[in-house]
N, C-alpha and C. Protein backbone atom coordinates (compact mmCIF):
# COMPACT_ATOMS: atom_id res chain seq x y z
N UNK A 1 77.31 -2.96 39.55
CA UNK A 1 78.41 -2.12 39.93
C UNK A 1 77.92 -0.81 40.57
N UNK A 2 77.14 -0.23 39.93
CA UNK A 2 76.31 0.73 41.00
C UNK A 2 75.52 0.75 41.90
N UNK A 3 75.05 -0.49 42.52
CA UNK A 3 74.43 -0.61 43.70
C UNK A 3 75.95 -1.03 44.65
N UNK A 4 77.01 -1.97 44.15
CA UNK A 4 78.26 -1.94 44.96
C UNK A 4 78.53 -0.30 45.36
N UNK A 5 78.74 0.20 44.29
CA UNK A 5 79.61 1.81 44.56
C UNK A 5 78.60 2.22 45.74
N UNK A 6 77.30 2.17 45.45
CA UNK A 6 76.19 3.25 46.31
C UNK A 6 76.32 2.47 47.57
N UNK A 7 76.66 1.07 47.70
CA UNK A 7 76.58 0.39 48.78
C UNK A 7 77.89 1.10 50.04
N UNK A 8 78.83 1.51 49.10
CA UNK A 8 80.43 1.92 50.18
C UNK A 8 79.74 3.63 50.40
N UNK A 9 79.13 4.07 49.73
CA UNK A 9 78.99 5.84 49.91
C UNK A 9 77.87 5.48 50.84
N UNK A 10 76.96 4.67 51.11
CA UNK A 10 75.89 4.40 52.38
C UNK A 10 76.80 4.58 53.36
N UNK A 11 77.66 3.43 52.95
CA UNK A 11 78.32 3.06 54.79
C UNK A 11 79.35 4.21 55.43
N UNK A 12 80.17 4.98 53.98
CA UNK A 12 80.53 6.12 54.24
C UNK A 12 79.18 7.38 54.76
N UNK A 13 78.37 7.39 54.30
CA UNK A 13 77.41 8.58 54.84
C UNK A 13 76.82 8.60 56.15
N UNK A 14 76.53 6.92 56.65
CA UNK A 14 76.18 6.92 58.03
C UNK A 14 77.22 7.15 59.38
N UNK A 15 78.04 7.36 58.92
CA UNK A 15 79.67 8.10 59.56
C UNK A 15 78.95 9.73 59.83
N UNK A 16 77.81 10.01 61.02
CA UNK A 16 77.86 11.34 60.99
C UNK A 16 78.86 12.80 60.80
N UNK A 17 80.07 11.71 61.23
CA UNK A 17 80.93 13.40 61.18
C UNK A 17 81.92 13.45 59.84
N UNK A 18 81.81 12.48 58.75
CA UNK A 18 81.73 12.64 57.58
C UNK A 18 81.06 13.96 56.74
N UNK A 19 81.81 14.37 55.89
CA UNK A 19 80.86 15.17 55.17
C UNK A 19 81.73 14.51 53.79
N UNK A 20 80.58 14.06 52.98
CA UNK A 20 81.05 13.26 51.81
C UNK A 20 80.53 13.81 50.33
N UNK A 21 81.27 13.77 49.47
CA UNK A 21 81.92 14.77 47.76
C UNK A 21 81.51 13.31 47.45
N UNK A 22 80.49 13.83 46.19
CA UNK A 22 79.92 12.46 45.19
C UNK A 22 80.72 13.36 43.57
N UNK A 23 81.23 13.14 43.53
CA UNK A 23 81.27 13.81 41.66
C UNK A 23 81.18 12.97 40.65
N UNK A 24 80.18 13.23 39.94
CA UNK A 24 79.68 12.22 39.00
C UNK A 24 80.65 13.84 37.39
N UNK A 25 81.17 12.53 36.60
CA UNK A 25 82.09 13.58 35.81
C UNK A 25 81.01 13.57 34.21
N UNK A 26 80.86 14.14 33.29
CA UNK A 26 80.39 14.51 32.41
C UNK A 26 78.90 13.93 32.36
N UNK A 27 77.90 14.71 33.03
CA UNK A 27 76.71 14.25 33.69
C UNK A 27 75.79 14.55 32.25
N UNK A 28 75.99 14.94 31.65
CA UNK A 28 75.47 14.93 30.09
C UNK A 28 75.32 13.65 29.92
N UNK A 29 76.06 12.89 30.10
CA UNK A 29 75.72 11.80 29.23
C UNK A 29 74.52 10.51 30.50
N UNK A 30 74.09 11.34 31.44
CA UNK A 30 72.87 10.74 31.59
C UNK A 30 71.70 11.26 31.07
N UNK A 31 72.08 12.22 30.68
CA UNK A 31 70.57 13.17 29.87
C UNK A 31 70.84 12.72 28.72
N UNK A 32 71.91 12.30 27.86
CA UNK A 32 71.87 11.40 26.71
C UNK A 32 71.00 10.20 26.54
N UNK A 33 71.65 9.45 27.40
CA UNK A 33 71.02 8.09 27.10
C UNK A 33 69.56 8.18 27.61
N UNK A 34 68.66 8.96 28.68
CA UNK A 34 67.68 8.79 28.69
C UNK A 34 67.25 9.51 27.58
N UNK A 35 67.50 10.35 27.16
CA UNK A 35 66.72 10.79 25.53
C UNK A 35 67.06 9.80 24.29
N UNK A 36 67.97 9.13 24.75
CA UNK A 36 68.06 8.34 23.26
C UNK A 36 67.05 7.18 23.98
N UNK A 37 66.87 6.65 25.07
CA UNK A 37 65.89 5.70 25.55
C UNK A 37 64.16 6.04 24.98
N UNK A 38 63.65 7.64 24.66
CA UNK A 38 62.84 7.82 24.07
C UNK A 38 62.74 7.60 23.19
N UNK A 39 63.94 7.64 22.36
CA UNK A 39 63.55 7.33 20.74
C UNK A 39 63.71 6.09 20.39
N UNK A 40 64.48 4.90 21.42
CA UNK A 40 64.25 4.08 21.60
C UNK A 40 65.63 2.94 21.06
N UNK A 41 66.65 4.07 20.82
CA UNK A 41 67.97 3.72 19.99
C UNK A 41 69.12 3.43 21.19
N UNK A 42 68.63 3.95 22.22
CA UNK A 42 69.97 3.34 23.41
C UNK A 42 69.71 1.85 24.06
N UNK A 43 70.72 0.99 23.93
CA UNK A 43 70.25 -0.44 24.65
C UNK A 43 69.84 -0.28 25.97
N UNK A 44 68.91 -1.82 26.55
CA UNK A 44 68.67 -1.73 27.84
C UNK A 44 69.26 -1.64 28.83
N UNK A 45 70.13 -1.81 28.88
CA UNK A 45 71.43 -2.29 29.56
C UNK A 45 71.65 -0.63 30.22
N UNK A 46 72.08 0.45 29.39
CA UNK A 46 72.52 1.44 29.42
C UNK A 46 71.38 1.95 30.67
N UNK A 47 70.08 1.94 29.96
CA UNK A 47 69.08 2.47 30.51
C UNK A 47 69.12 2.11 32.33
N UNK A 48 69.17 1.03 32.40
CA UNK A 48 68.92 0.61 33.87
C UNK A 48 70.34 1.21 34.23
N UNK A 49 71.01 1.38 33.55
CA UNK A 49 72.64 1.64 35.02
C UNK A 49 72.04 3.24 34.72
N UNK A 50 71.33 4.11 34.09
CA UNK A 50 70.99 5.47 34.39
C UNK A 50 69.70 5.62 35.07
N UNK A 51 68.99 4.58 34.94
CA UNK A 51 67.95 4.40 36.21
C UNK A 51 68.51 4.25 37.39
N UNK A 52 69.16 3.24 37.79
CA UNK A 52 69.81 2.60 39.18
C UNK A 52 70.58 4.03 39.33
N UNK A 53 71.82 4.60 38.70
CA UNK A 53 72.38 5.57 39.42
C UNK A 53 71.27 6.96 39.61
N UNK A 54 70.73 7.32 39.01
CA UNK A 54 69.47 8.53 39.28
C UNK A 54 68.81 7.85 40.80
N UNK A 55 68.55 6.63 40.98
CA UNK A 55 67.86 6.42 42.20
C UNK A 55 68.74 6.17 43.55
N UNK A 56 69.49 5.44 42.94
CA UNK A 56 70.62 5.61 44.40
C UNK A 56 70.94 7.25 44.41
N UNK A 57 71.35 8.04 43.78
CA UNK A 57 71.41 9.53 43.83
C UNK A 57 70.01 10.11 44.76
N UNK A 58 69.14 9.84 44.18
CA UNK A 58 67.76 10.18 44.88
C UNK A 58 67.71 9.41 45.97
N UNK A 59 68.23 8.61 46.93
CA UNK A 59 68.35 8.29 47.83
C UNK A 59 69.11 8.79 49.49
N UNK A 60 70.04 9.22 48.65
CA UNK A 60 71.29 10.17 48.72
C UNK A 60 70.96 11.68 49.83
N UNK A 61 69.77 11.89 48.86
CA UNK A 61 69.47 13.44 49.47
C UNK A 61 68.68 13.75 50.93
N UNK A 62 68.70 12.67 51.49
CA UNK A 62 67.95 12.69 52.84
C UNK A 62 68.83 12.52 53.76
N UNK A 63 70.39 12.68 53.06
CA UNK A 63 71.47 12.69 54.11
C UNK A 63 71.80 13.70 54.14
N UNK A 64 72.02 15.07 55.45
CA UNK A 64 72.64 16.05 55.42
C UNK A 64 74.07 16.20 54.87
N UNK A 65 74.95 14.97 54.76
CA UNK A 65 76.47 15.11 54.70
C UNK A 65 76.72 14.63 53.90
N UNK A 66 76.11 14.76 52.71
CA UNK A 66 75.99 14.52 51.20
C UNK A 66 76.41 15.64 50.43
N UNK A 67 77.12 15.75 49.40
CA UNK A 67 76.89 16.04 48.48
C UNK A 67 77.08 16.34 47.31
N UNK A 68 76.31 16.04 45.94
CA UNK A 68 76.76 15.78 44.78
C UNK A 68 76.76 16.53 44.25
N UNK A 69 78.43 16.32 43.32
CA UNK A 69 78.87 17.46 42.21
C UNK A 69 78.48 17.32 40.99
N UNK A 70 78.51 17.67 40.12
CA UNK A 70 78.63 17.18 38.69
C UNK A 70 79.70 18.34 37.85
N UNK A 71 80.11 17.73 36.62
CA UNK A 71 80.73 18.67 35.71
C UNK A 71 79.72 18.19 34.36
N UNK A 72 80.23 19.01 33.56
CA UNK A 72 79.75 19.47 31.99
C UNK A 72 80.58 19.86 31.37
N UNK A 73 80.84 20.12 30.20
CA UNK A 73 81.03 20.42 29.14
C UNK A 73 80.26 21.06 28.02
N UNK A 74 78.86 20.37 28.27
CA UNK A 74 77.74 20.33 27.32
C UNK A 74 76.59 20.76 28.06
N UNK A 75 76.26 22.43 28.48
CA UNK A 75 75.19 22.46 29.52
C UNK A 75 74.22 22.64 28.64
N UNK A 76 74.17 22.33 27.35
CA UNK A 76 72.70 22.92 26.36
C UNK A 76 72.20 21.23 26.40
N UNK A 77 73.18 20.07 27.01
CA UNK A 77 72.05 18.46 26.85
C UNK A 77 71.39 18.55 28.42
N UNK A 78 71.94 19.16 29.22
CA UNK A 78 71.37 18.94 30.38
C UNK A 78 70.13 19.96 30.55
N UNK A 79 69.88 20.73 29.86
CA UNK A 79 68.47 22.05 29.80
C UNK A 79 68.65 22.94 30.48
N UNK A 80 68.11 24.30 29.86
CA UNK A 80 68.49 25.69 30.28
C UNK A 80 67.49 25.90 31.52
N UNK A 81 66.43 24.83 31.91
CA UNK A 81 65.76 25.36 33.43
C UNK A 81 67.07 25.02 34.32
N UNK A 82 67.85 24.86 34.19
CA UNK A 82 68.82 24.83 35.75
C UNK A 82 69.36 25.76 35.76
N UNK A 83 69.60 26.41 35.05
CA UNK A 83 70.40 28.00 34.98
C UNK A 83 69.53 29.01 34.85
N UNK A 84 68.86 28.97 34.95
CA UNK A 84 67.79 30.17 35.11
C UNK A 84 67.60 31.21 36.40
């Protein structure tokens, strides 16, 4: 399902005169599951759809007419180096 989604925001991004809004909504909970993937308590399953979306995201950024939002709730799971 996330290589489908990333597949329509490609074909939308190569539309140069596009300028395209990604909002990914309570982005905490990808800094969740990869910390619970350390301790080794989140299933695999979880893990790869927060791998696959982190890399299609990282794919993302070599398009000028990109770009991704996020929200929070919880900015103490996502770490205090981004607000610094």
């Amino acid at each position: 399902m996330v290589a489908k989604l990333f597949q329509k925001i490609q074909e939308m991004v190569e539309e140069e005169n596009n300028l395209l809004f990604v909002l990914i909504d309570e982005v905490e909970s990808l800094a969740a599951a990869r910390q619970a993937a350390l301790s080794g308590s989140e299933p695999s399953n979880s893990i790869r759809v927060v791998n696959a979306l982190l890399t299609q995201m990282d794919k993302l950024k070599s398009w000028p007419n990109v770009i991704i939002l996020t929200t929070s709730n919880i900015t103490t799971a996502i770490g205090y180096g981004c607000f610094k």
